[in-house]
Every structure is written in structure tokens, then in C-alpha cells.
PDB file of N, CA and C in Angstrom:
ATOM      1  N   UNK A   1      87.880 114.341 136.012  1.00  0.00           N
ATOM      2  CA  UNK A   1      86.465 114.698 136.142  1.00  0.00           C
ATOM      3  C   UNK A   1      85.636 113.795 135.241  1.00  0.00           C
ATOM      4  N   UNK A   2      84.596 113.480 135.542  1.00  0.00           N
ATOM      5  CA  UNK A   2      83.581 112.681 134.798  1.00  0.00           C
ATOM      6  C   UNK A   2      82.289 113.294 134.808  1.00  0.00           C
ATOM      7  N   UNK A   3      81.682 113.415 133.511  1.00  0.00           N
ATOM      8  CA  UNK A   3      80.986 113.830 132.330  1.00  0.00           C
ATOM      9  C   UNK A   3      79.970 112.390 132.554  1.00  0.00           C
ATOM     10  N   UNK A   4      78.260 113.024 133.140  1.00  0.00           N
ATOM     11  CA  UNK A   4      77.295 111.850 132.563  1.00  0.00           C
ATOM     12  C   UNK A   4      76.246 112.399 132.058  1.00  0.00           C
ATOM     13  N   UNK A   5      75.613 112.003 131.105  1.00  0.00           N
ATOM     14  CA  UNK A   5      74.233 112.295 130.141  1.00  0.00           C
ATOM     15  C   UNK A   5      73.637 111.171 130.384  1.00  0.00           C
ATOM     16  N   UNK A   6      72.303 111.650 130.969  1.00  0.00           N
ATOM     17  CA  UNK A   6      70.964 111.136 131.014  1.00  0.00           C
ATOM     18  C   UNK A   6      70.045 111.090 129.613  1.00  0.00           C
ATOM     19  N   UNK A   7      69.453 109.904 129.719  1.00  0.00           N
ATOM     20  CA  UNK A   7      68.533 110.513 128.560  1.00  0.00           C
ATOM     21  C   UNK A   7      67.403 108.983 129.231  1.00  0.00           C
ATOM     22  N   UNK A   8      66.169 109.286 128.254  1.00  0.00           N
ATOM     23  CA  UNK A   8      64.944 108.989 128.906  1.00  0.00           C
ATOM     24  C   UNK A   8      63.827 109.634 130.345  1.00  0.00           C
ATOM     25  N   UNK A   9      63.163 108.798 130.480  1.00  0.00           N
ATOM     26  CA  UNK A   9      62.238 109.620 131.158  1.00  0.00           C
ATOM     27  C   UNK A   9      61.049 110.117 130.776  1.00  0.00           C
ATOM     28  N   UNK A  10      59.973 111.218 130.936  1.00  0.00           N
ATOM     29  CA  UNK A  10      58.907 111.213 130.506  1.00  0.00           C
ATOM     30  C   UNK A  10      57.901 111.182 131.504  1.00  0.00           C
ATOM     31  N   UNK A  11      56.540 111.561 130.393  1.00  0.00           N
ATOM     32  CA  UNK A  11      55.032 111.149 131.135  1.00  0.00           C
ATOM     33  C   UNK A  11      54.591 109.775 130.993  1.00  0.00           C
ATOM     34  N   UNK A  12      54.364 108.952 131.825  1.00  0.00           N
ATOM     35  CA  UNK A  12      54.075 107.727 131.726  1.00  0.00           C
ATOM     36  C   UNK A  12      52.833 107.635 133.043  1.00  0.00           C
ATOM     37  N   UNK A  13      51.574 106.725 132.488  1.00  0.00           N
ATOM     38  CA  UNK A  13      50.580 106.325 133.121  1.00  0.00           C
ATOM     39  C   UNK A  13      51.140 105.494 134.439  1.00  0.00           C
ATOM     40  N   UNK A  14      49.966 105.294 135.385  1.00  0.00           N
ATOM     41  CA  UNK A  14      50.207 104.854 136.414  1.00  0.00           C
ATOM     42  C   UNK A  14      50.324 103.251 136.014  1.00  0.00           C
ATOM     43  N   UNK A  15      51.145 101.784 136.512  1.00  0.00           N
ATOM     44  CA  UNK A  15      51.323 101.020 136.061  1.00  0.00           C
ATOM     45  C   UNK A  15      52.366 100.861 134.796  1.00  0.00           C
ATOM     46  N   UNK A  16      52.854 101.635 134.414  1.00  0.00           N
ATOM     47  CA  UNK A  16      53.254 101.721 132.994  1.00  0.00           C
ATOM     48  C   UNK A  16      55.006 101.318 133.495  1.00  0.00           C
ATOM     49  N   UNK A  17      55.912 101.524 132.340  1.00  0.00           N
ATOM     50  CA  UNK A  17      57.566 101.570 132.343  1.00  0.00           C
ATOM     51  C   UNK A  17      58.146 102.692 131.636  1.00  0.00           C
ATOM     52  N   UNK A  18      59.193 102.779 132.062  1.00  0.00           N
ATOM     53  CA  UNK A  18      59.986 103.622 131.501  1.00  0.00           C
ATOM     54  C   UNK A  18      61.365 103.125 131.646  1.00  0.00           C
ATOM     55  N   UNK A  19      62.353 103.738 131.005  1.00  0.00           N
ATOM     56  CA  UNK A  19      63.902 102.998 131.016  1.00  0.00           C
ATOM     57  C   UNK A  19      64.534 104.459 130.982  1.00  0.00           C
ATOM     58  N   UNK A  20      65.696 104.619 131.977  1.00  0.00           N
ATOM     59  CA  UNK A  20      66.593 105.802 131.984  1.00  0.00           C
ATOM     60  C   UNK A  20      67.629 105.161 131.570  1.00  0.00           C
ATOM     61  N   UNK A  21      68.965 106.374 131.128  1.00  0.00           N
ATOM     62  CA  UNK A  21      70.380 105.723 130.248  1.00  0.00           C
ATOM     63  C   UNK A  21      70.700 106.725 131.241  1.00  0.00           C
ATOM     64  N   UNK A  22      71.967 106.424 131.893  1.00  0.00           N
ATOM     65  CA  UNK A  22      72.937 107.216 131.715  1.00  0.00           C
ATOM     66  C   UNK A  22      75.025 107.142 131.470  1.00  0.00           C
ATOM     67  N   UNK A  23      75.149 107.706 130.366  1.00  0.00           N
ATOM     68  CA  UNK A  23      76.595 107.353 129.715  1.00  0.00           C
ATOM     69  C   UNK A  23      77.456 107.844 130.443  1.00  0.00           C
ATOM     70  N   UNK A  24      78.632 107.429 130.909  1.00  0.00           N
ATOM     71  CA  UNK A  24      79.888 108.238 131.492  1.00  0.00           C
ATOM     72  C   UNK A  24      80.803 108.773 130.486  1.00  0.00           C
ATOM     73  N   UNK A  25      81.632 109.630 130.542  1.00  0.00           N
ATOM     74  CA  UNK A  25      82.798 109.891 129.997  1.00  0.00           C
ATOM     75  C   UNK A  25      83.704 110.826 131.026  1.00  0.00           C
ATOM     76  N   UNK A  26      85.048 110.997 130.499  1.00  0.00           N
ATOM     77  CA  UNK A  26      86.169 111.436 131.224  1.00  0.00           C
ATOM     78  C   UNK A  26      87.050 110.769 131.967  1.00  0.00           C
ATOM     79  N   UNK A  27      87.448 110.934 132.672  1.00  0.00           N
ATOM     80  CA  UNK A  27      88.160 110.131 134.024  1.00  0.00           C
ATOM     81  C   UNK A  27      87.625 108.932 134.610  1.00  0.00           C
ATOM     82  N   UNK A  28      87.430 107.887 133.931  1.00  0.00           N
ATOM     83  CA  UNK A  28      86.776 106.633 134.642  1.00  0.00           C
ATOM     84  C   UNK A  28      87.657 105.895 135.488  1.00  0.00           C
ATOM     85  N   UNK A  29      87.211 105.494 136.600  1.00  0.00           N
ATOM     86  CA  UNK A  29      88.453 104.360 137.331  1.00  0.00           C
ATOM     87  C   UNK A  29      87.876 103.231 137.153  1.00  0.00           C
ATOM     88  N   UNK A  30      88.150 102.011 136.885  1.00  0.00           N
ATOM     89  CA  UNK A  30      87.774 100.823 136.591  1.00  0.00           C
ATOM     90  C   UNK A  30      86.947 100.266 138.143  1.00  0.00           C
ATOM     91  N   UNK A  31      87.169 100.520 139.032  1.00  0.00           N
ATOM     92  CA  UNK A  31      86.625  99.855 140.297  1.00  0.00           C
ATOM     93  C   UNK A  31      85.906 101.566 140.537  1.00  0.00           C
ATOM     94  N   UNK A  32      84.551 101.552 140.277  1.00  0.00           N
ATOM     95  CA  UNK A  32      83.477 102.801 140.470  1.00  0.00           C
ATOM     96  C   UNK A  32      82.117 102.202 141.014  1.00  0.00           C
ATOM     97  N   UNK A  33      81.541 103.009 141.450  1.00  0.00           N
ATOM     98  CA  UNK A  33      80.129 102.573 141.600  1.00  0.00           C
ATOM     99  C   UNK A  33      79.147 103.789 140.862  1.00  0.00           C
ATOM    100  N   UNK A  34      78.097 103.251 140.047  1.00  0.00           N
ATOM    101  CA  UNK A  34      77.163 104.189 139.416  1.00  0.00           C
ATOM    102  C   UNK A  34      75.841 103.974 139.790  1.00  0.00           C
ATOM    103  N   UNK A  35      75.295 105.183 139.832  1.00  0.00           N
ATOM    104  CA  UNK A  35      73.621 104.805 140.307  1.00  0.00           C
ATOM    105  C   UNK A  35      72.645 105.856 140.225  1.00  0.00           C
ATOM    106  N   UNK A  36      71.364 105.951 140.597  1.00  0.00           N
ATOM    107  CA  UNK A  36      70.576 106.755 140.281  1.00  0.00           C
ATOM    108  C   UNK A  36      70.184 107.049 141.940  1.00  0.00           C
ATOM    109  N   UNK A  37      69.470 107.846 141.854  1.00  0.00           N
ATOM    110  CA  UNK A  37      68.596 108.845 142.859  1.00  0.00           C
ATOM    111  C   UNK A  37      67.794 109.907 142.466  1.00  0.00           C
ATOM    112  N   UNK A  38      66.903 110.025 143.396  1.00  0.00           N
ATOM    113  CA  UNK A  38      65.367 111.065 142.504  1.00  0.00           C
ATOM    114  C   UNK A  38      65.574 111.792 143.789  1.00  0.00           C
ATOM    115  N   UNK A  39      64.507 112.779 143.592  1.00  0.00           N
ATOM    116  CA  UNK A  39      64.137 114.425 144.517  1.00  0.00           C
ATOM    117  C   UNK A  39      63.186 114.900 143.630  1.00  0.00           C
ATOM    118  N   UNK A  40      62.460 115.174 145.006  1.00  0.00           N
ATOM    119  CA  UNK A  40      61.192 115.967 144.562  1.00  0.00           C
ATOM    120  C   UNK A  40      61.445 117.220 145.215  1.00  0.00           C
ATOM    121  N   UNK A  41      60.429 118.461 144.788  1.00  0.00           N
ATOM    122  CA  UNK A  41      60.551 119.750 145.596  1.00  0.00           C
ATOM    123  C   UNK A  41      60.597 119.487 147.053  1.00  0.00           C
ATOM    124  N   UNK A  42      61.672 120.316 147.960  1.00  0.00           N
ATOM    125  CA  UNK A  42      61.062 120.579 149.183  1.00  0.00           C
ATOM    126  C   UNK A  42      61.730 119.100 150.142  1.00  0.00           C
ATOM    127  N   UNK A  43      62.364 118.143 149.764  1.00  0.00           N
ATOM    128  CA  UNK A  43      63.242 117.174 149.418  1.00  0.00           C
ATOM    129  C   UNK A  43      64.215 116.727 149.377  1.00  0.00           C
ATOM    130  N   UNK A  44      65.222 115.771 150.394  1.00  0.00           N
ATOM    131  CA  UNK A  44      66.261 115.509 150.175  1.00  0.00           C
ATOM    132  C   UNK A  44      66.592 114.389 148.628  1.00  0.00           C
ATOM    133  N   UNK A  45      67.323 114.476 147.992  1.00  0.00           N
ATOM    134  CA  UNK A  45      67.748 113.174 147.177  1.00  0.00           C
ATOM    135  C   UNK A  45      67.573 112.139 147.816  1.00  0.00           C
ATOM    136  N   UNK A  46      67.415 111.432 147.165  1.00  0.00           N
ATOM    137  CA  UNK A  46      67.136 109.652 147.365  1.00  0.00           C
ATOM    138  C   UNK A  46      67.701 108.816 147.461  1.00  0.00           C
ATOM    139  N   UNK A  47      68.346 108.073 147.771  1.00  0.00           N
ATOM    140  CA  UNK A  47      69.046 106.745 146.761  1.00  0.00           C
ATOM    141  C   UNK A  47      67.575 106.073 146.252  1.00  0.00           C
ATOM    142  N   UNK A  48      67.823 105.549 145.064  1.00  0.00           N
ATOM    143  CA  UNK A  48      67.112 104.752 144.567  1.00  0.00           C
ATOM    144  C   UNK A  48      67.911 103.563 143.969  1.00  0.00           C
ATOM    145  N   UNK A  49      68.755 103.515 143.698  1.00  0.00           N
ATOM    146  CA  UNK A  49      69.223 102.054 143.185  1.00  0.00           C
ATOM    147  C   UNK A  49      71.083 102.262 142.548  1.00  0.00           C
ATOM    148  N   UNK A  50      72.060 101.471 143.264  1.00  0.00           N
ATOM    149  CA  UNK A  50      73.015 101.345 142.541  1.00  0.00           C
ATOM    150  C   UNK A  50      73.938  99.791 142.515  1.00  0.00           C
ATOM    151  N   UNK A  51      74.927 100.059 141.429  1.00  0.00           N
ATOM    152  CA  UNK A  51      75.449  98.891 140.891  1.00  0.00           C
ATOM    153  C   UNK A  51      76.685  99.257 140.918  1.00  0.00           C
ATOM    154  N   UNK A  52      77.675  98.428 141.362  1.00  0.00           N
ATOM    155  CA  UNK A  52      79.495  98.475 141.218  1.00  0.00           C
ATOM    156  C   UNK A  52      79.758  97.822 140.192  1.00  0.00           C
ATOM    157  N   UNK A  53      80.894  98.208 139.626  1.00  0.00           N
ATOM    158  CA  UNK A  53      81.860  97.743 138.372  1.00  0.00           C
ATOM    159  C   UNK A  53      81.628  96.457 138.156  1.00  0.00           C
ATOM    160  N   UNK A  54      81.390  95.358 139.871  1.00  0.00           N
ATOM    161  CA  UNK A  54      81.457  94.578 138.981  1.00  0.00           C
ATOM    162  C   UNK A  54      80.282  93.980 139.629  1.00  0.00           C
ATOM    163  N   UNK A  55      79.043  94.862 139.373  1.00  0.00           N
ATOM    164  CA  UNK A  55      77.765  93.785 139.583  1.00  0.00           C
ATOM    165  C   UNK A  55      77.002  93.825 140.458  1.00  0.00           C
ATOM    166  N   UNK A  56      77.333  94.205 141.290  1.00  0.00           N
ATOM    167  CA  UNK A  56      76.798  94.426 142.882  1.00  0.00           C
ATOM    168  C   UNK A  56      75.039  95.487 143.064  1.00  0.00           C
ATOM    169  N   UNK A  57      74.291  95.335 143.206  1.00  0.00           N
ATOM    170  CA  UNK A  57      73.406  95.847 143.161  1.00  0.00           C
ATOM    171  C   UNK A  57      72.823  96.319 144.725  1.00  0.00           C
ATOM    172  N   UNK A  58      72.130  97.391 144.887  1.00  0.00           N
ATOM    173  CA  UNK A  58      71.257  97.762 146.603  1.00  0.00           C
ATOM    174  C   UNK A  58      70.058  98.570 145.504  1.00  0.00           C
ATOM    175  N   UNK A  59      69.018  98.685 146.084  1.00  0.00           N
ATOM    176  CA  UNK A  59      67.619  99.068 146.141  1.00  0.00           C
ATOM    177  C   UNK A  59      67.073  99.775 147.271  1.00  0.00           C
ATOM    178  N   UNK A  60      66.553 100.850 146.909  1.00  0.00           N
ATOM    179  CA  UNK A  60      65.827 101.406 148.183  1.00  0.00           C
ATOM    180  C   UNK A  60      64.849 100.324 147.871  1.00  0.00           C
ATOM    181  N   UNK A  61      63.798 100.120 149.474  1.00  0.00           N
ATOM    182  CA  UNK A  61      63.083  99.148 149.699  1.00  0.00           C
ATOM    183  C   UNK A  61      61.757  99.489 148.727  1.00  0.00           C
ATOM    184  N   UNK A  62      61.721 101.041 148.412  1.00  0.00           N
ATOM    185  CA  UNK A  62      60.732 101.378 148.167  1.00  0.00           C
ATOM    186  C   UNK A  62      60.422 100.963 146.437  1.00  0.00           C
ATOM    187  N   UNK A  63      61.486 100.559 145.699  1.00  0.00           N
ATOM    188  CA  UNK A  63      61.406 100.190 144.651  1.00  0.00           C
ATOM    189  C   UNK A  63      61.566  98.720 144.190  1.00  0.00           C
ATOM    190  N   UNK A  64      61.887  97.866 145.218  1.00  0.00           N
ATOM    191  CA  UNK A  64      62.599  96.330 145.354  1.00  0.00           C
ATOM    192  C   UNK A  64      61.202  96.243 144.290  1.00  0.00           C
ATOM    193  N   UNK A  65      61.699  94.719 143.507  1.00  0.00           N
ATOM    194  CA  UNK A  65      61.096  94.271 143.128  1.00  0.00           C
ATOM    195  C   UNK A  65      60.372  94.992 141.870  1.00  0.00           C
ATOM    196  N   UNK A  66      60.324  96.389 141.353  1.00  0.00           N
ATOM    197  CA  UNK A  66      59.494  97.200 140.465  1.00  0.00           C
ATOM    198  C   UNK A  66      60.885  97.484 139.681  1.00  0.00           C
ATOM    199  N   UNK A  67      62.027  97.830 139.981  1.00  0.00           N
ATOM    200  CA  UNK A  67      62.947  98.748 139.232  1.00  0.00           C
ATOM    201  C   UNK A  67      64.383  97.721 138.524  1.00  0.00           C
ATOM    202  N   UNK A  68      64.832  98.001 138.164  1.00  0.00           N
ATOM    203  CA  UNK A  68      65.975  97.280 137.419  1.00  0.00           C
ATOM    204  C   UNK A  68      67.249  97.634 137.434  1.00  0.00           C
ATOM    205  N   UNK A  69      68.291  97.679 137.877  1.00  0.00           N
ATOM    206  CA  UNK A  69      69.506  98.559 137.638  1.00  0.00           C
ATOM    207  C   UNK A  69      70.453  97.800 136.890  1.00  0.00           C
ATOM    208  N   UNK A  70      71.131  98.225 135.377  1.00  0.00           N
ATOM    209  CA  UNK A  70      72.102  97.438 134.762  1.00  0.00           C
ATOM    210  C   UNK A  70      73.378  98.233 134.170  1.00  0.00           C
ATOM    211  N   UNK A  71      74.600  97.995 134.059  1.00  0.00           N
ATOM    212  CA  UNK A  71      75.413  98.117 133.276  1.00  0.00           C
ATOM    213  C   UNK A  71      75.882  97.647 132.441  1.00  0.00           C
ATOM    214  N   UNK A  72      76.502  98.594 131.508  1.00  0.00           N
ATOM    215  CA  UNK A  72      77.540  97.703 130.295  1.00  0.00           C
ATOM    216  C   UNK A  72      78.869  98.383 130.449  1.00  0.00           C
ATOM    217  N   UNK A  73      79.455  97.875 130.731  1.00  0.00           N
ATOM    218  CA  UNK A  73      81.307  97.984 131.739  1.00  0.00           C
ATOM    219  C   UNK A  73      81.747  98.644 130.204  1.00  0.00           C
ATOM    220  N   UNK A  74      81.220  97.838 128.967  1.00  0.00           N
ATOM    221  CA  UNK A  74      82.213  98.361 127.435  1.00  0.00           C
ATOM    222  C   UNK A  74      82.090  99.977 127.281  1.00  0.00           C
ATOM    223  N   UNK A  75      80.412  99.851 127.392  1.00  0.00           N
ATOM    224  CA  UNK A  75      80.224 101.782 126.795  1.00  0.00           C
ATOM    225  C   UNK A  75      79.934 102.492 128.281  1.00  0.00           C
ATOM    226  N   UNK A  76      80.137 101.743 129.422  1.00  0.00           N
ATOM    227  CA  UNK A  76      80.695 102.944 130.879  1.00  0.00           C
ATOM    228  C   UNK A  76      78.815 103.496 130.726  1.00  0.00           C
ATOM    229  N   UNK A  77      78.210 102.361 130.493  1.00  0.00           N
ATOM    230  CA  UNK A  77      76.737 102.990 130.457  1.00  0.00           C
ATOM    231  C   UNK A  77      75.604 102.203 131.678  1.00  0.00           C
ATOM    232  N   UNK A  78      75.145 102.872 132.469  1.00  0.00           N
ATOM    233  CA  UNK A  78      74.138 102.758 133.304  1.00  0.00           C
ATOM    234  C   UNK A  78      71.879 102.599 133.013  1.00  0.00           C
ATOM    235  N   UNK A  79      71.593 101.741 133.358  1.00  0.00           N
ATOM    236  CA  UNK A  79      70.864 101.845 133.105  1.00  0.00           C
ATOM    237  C   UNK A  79      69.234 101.593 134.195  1.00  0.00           C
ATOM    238  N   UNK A  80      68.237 102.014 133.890  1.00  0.00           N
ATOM    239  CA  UNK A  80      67.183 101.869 134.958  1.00  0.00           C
ATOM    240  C   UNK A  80      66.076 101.604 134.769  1.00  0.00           C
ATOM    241  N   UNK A  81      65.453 100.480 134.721  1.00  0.00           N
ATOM    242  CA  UNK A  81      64.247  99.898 133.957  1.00  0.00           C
ATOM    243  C   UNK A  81      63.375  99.839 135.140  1.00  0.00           C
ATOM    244  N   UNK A  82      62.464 100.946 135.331  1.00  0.00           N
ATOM    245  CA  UNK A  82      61.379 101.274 135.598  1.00  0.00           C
ATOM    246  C   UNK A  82      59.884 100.426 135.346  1.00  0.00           C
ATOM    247  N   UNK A  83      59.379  99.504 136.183  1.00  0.00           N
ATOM    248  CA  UNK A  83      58.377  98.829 135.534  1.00  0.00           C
ATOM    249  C   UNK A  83      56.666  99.048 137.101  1.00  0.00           C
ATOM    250  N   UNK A  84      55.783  99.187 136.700  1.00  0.00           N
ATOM    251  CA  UNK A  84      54.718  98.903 138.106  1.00  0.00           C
ATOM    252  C   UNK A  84      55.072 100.206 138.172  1.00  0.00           C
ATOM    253  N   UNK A  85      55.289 101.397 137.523  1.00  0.00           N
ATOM    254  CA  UNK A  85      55.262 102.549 138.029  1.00  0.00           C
ATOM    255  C   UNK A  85      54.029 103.227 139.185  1.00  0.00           C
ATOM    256  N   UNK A  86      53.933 104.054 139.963  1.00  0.00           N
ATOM    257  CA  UNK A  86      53.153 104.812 141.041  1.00  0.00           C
ATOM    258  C   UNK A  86      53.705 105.960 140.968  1.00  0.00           C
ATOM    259  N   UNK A  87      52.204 106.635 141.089  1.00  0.00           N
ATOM    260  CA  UNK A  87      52.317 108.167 140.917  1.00  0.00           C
ATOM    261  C   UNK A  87      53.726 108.808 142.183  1.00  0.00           C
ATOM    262  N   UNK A  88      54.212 108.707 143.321  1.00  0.00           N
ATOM    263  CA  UNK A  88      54.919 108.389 144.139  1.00  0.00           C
ATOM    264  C   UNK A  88      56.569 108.250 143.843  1.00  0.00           C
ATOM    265  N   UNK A  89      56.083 107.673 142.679  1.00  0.00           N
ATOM    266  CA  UNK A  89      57.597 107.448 141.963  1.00  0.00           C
ATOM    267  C   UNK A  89      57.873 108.762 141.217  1.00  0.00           C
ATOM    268  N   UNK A  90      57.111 109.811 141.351  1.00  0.00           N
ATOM    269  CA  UNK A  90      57.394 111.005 140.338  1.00  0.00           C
ATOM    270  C   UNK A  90      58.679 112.108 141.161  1.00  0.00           C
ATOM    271  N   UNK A  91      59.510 112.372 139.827  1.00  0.00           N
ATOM    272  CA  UNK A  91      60.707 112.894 140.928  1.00  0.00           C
ATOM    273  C   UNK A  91      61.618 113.534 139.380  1.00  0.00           C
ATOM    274  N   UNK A  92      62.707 114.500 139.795  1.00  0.00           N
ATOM    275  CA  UNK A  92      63.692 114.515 138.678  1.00  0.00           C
ATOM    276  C   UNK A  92      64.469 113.202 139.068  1.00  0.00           C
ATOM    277  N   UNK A  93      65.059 112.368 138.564  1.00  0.00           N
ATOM    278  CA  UNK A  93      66.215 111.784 138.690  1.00  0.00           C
ATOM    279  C   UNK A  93      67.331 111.757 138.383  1.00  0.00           C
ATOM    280  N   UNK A  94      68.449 111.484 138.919  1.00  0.00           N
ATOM    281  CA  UNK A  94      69.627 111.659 138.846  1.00  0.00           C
ATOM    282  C   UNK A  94      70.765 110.278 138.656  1.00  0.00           C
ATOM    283  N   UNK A  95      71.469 110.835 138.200  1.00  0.00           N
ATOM    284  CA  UNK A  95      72.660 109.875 137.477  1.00  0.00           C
ATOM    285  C   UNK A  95      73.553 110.043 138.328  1.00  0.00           C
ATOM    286  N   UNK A  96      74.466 109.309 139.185  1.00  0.00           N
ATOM    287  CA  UNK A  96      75.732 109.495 140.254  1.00  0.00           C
ATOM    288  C   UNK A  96      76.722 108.735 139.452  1.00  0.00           C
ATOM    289  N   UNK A  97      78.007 109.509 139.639  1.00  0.00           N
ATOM    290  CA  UNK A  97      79.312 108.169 139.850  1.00  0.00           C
ATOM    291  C   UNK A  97      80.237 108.344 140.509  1.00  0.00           C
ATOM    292  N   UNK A  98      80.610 107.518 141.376  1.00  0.00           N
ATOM    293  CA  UNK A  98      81.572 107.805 142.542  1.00  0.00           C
ATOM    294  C   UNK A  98      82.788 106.608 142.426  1.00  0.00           C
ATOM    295  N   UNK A  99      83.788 107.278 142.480  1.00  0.00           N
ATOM    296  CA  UNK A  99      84.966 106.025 142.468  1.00  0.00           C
ATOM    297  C   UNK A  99      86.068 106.647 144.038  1.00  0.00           C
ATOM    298  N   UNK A 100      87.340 105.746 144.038  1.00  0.00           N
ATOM    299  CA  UNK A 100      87.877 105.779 145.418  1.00  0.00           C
ATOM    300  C   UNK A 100      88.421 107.518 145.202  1.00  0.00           C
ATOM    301  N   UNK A 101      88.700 108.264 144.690  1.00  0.00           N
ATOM    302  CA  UNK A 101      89.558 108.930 144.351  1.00  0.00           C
ATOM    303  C   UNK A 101      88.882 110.606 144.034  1.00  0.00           C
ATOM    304  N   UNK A 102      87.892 110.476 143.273  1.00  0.00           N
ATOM    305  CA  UNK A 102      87.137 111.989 142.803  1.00  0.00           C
ATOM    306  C   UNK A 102      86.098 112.291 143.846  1.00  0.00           C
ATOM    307  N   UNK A 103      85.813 113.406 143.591  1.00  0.00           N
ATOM    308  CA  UNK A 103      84.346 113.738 144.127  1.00  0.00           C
ATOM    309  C   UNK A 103      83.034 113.258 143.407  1.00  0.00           C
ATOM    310  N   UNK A 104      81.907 112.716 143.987  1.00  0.00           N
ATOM    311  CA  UNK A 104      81.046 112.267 143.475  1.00  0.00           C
ATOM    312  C   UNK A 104      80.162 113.159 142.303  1.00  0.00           C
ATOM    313  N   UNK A 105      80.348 112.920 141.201  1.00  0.00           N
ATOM    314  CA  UNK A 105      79.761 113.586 139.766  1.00  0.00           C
ATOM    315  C   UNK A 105      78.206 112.938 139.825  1.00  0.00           C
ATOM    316  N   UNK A 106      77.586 113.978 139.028  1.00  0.00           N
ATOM    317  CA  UNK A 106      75.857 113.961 138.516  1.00  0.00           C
ATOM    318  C   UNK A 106      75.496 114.164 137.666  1.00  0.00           C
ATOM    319  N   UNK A 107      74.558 113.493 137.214  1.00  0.00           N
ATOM    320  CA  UNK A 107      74.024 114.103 135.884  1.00  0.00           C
ATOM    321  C   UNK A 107      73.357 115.334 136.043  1.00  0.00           C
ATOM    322  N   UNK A 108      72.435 115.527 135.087  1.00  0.00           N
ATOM    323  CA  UNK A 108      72.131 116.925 135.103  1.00  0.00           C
ATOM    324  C   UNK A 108      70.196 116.261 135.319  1.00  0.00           C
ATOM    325  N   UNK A 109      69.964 115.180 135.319  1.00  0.00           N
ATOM    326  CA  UNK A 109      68.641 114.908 135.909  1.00  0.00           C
ATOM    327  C   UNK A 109      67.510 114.614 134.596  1.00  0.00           C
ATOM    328  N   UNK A 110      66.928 113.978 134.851  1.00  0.00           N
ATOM    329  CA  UNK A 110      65.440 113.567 134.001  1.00  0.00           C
ATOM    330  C   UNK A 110      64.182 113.333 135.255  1.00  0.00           C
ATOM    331  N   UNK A 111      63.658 114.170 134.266  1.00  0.00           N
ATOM    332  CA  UNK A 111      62.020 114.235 134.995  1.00  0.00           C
ATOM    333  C   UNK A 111      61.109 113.639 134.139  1.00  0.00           C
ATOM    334  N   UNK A 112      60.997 112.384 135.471  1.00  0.00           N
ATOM    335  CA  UNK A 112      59.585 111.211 135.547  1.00  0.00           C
ATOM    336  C   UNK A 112      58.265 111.615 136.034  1.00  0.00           C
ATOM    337  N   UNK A 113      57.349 111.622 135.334  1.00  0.00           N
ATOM    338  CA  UNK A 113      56.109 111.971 135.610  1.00  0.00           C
ATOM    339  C   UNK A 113      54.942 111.110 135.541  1.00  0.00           C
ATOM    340  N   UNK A 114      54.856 110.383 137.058  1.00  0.00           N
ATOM    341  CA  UNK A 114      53.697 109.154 136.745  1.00  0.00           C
ATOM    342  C   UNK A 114      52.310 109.936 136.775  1.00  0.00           C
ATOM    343  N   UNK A 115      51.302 110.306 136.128  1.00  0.00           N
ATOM    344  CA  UNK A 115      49.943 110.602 136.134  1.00  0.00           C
ATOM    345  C   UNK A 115      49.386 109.933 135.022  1.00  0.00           C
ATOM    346  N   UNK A 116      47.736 109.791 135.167  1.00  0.00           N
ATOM    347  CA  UNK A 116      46.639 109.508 134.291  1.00  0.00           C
ATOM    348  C   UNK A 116      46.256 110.658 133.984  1.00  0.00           C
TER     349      UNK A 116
END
């Protein structure tokens, strides 16, 4: 089983950035894919952006170009650099990790809040 903590997030102005973390622990398989996704009320989850073990990146279209997705393979840590924020972009978000073998694990979510 795998264990992820989110941290970041927040109220942030329209235009503004923000950066999400999220750490793995437990059961890691070396060939995984990690990534984020948001939901709003009333709402399916999202994809919003993920990265494989070794690099591989996809984007919903709706963020190309505004969002960032990175890892560090040493500390099994995920990351999401938020930049050109829109109110639109407001959502809890979520931390995924899926490898060949487990069921897909979540974080427990951070809530982004774009307003002026």
C-alpha cells in the first residue's frame, strides 16, 4: 500500500502561482506513474497533469502551457507548479499513484482557491 501527503495550496489571486508537493511512502514500485487531478462540487475528477518514473509527462489541454509537473525519483516526491492561475482553476486537488500491480492510491487533497 502507498501512503501520499499533499501539502501546499491556498488562496491565491487571479494571475498569481502556487506550487503543490506531494511525498510517497510504503510500497513503491520503481516503474509507477504519479500525478495530480482536481474536482469541484457536483463533478467528476480531472486529470490534470501526470509524469512516469522516468519522465514522461501528459497535460490536460486545459492547463498546457500554465502548469508544471516534476519529480524527484530520490525522495518518491511529486510536484505541481501552478503559474497564470484562473479563477476556473479552483478545485480540491488530488495526488494519484498508480503502478502495474496495486490499486490506484490518493492523497487526501488540497484546496486551491483562485479569487480577488
Amino acid at each position: 500500500q502507498v501512503q501520499l501527503v499533499e501539502s501546499g495550496g491556498g488562496l491565491v489571486q487571479p494571475g498569481g502561482s502556487l506550487r503543490l508537493s506531494c511525498a510517497a511512502s510504503g510500497s513503491i514500485f520503481g516503474d509507477n506513474t504519479m500525478g495530480w487531478y482536481r474536482q469541484t462540487p457536483g463533478k467528476q475528477r480531472e486529470l490534470v497533469a501526470t509524469i512516469t518514473s522516468d519522465g514522461s509527462t501528459n497535460y490536460a489541454d486545459s492547463v498546457k502551457g500554465r502548469f508544471t509537473i516534476s519529480r524527484d525519483n530520490a525522495k518518491i516526491t511529486i510536484y505541481l507548479q501552478m503559474n497564470s492561475l484562473k479563477p476556473e482553476d479552483t478545485a480540491v486537488y488530488y495526488c494519484s499513484y498508480r503502478d502495474c500491480c496495486s490499486p490506484r492510491s490518493w492523497g487526501q487533497g488540497a484546496q486551491v482557491t483562485v479569487s480577488s
